[in-house]
N, C-alpha and C. Protein backbone atom coordinates (compact mmCIF):
# COMPACT_ATOMS: atom_id res chain seq x y z
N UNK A 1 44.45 -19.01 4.30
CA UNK A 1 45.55 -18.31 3.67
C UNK A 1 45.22 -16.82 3.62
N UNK A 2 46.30 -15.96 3.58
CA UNK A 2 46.26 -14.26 4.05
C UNK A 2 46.89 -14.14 2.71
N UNK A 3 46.49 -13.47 1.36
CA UNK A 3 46.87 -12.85 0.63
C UNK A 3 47.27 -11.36 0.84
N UNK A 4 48.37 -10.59 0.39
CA UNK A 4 48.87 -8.66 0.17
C UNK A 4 48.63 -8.87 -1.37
N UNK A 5 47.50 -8.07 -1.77
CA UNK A 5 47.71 -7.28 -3.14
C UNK A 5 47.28 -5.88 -3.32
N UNK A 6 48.03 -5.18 -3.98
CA UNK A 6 47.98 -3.78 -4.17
C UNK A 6 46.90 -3.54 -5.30
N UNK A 7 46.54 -2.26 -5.47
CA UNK A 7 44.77 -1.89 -5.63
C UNK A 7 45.30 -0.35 -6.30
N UNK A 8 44.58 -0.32 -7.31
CA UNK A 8 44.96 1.14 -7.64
C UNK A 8 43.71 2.01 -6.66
N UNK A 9 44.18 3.80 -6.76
CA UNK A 9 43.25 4.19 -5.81
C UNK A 9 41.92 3.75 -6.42
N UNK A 10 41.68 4.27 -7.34
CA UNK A 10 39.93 4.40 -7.55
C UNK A 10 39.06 3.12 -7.82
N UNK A 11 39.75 1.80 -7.79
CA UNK A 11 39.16 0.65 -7.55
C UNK A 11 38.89 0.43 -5.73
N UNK A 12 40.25 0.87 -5.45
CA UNK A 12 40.12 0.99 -3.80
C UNK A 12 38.48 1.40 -3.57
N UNK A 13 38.53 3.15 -3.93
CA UNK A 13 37.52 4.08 -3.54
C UNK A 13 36.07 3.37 -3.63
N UNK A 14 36.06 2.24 -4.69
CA UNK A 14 34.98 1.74 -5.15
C UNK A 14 34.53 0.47 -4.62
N UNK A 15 35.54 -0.12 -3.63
CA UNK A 15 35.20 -1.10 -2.30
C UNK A 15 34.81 -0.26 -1.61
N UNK A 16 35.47 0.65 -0.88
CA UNK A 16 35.01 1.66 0.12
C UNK A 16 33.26 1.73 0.07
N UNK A 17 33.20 2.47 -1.15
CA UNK A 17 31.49 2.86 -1.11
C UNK A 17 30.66 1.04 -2.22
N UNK A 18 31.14 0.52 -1.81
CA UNK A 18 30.41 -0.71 -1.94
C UNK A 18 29.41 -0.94 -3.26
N UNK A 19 30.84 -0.29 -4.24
CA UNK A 19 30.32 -0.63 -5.73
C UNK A 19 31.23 -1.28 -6.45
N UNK A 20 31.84 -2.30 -5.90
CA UNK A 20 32.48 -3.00 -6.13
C UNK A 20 32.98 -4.45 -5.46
N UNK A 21 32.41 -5.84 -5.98
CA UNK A 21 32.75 -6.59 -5.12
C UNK A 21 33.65 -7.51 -5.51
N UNK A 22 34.31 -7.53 -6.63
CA UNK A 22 35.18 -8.77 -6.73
C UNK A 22 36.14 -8.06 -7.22
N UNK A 23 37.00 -9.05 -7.66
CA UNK A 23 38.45 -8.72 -8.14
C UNK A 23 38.90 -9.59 -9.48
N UNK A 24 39.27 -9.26 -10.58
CA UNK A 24 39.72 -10.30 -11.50
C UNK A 24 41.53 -10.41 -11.58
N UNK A 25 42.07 -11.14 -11.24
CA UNK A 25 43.56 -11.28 -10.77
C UNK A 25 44.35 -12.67 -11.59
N UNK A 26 45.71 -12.70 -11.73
CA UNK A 26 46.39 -13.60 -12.38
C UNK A 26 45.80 -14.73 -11.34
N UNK A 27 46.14 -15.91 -10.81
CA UNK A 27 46.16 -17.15 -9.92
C UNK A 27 47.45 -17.45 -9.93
N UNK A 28 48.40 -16.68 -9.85
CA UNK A 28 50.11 -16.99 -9.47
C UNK A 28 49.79 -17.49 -7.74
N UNK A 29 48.50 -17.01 -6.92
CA UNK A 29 48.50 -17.41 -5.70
C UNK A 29 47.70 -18.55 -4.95
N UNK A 30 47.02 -19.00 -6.09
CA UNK A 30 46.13 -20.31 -6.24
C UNK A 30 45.30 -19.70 -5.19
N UNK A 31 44.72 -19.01 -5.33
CA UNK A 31 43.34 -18.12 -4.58
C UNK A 31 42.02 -19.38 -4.31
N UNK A 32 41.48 -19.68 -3.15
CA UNK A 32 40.67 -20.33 -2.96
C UNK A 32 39.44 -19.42 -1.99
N UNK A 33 38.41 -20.17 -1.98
CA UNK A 33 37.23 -19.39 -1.46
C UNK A 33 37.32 -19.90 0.07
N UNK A 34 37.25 -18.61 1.06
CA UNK A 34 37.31 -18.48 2.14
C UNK A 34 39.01 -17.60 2.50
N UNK A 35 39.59 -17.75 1.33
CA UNK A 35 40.68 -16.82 2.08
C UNK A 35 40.65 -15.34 2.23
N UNK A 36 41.37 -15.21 2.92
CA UNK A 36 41.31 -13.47 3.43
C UNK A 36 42.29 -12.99 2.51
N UNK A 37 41.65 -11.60 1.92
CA UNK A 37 43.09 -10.69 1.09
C UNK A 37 43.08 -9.33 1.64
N UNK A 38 44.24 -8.89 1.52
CA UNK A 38 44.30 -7.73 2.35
C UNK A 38 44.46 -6.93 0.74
N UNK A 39 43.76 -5.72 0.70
CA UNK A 39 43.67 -5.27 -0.63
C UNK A 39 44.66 -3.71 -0.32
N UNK A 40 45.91 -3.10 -0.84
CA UNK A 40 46.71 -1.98 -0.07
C UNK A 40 46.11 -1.53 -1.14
N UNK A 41 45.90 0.48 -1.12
CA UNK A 41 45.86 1.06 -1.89
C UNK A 41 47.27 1.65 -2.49
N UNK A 42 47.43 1.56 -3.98
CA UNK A 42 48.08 2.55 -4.27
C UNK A 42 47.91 3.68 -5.09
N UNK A 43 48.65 4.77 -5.08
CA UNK A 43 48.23 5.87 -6.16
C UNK A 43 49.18 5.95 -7.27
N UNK A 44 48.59 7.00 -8.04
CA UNK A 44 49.28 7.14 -9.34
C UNK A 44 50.77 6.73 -9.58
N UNK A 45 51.58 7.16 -8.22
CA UNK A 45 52.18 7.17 -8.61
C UNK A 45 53.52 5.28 -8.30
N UNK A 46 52.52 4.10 -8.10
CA UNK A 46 52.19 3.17 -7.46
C UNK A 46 53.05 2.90 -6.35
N UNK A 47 52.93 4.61 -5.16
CA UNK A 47 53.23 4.46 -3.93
C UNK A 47 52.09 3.79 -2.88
N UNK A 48 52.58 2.88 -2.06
CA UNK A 48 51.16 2.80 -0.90
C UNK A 48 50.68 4.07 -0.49
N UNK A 49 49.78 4.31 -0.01
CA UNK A 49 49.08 5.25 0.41
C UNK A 49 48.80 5.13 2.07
N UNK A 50 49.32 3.70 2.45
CA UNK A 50 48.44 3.30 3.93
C UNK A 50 47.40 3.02 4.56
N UNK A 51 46.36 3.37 3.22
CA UNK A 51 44.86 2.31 3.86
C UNK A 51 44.86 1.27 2.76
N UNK A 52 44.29 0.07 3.70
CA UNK A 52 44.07 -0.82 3.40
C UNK A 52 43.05 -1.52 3.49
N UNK A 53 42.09 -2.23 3.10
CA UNK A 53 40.80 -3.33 3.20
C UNK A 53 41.24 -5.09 3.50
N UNK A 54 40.38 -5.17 4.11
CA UNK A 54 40.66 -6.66 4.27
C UNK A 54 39.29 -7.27 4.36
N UNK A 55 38.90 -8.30 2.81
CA UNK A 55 38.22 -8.82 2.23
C UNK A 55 38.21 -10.61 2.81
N UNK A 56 37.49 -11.38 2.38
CA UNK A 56 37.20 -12.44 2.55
C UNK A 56 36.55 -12.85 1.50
N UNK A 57 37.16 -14.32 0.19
CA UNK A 57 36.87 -14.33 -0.75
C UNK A 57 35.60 -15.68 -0.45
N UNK A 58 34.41 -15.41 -0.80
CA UNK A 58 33.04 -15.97 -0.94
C UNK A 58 32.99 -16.58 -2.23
N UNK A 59 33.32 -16.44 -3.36
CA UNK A 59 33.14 -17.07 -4.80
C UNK A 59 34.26 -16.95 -4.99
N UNK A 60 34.21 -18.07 -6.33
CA UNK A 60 35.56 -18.17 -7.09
C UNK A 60 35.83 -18.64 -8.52
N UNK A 61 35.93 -17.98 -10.02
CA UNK A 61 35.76 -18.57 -10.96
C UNK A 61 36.81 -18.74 -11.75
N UNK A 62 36.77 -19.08 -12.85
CA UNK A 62 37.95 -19.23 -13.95
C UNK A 62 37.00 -19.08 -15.32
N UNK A 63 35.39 -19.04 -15.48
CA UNK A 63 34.60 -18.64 -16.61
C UNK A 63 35.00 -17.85 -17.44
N UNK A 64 35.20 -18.11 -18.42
CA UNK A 64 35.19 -16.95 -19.63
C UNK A 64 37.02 -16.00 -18.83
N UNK A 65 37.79 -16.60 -18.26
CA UNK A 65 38.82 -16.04 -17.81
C UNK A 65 40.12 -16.22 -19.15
N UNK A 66 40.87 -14.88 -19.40
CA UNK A 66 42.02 -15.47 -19.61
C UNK A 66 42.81 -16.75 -19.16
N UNK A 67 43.96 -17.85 -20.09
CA UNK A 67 44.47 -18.46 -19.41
C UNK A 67 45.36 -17.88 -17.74
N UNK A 68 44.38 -18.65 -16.76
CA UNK A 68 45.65 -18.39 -15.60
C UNK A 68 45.11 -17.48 -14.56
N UNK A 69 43.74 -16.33 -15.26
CA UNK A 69 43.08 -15.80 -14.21
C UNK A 69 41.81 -16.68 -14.13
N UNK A 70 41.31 -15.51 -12.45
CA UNK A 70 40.56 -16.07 -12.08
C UNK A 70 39.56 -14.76 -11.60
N UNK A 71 38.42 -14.82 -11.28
CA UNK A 71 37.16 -13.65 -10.90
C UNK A 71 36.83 -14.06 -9.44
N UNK A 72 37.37 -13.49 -8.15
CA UNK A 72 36.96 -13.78 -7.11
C UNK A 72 35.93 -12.72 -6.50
N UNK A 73 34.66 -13.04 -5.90
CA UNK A 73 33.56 -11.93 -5.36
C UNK A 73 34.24 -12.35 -3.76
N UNK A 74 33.97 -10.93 -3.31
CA UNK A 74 34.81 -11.22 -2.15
C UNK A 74 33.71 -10.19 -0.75
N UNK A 75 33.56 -10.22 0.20
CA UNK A 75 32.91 -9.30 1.25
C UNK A 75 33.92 -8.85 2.41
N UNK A 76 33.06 -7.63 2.37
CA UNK A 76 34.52 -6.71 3.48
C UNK A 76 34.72 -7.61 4.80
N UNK A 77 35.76 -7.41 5.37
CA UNK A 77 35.60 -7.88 6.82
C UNK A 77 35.52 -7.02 7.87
């Protein structure tokens, strides 16, 4: 499965330089480990910007999560 979710910039910036590896997100998409997400940046003003990352999710939790989210660690592709 190919997930689109939008990324504010400076979480973006913080995949980029690889201080950042997961994502904590609702599960409206029933997210499983091995799918690909394409992560879009947006900015302030929550226009796309046009770069984008495309991740591959390696872990997958629901620990200590709000009802409904989930904590996926994910590696660039």
């Amino acid at each position: 499965m190919i997930h689109e979710l939008k990324i504010d910039e400076i979480y973006f910036e913080d995949i980029l330089s690889n201080n950042k590896q997961f994502e904590i997100r609702y599960n409206d998409r029933n997210f499983k480990k091995d799918d690909k997400v394409i992560l879009k940046e947006i900015n302030s003003f929550k226009k796309f910007t046009g770069r984008e990352i495309e991740v591959k999710i390696i872990y997958l939790t629901e620990f200590e999560q709000k009802e409904g989210y989930v904590v996926f660690g994910f590696k660039k592709l």
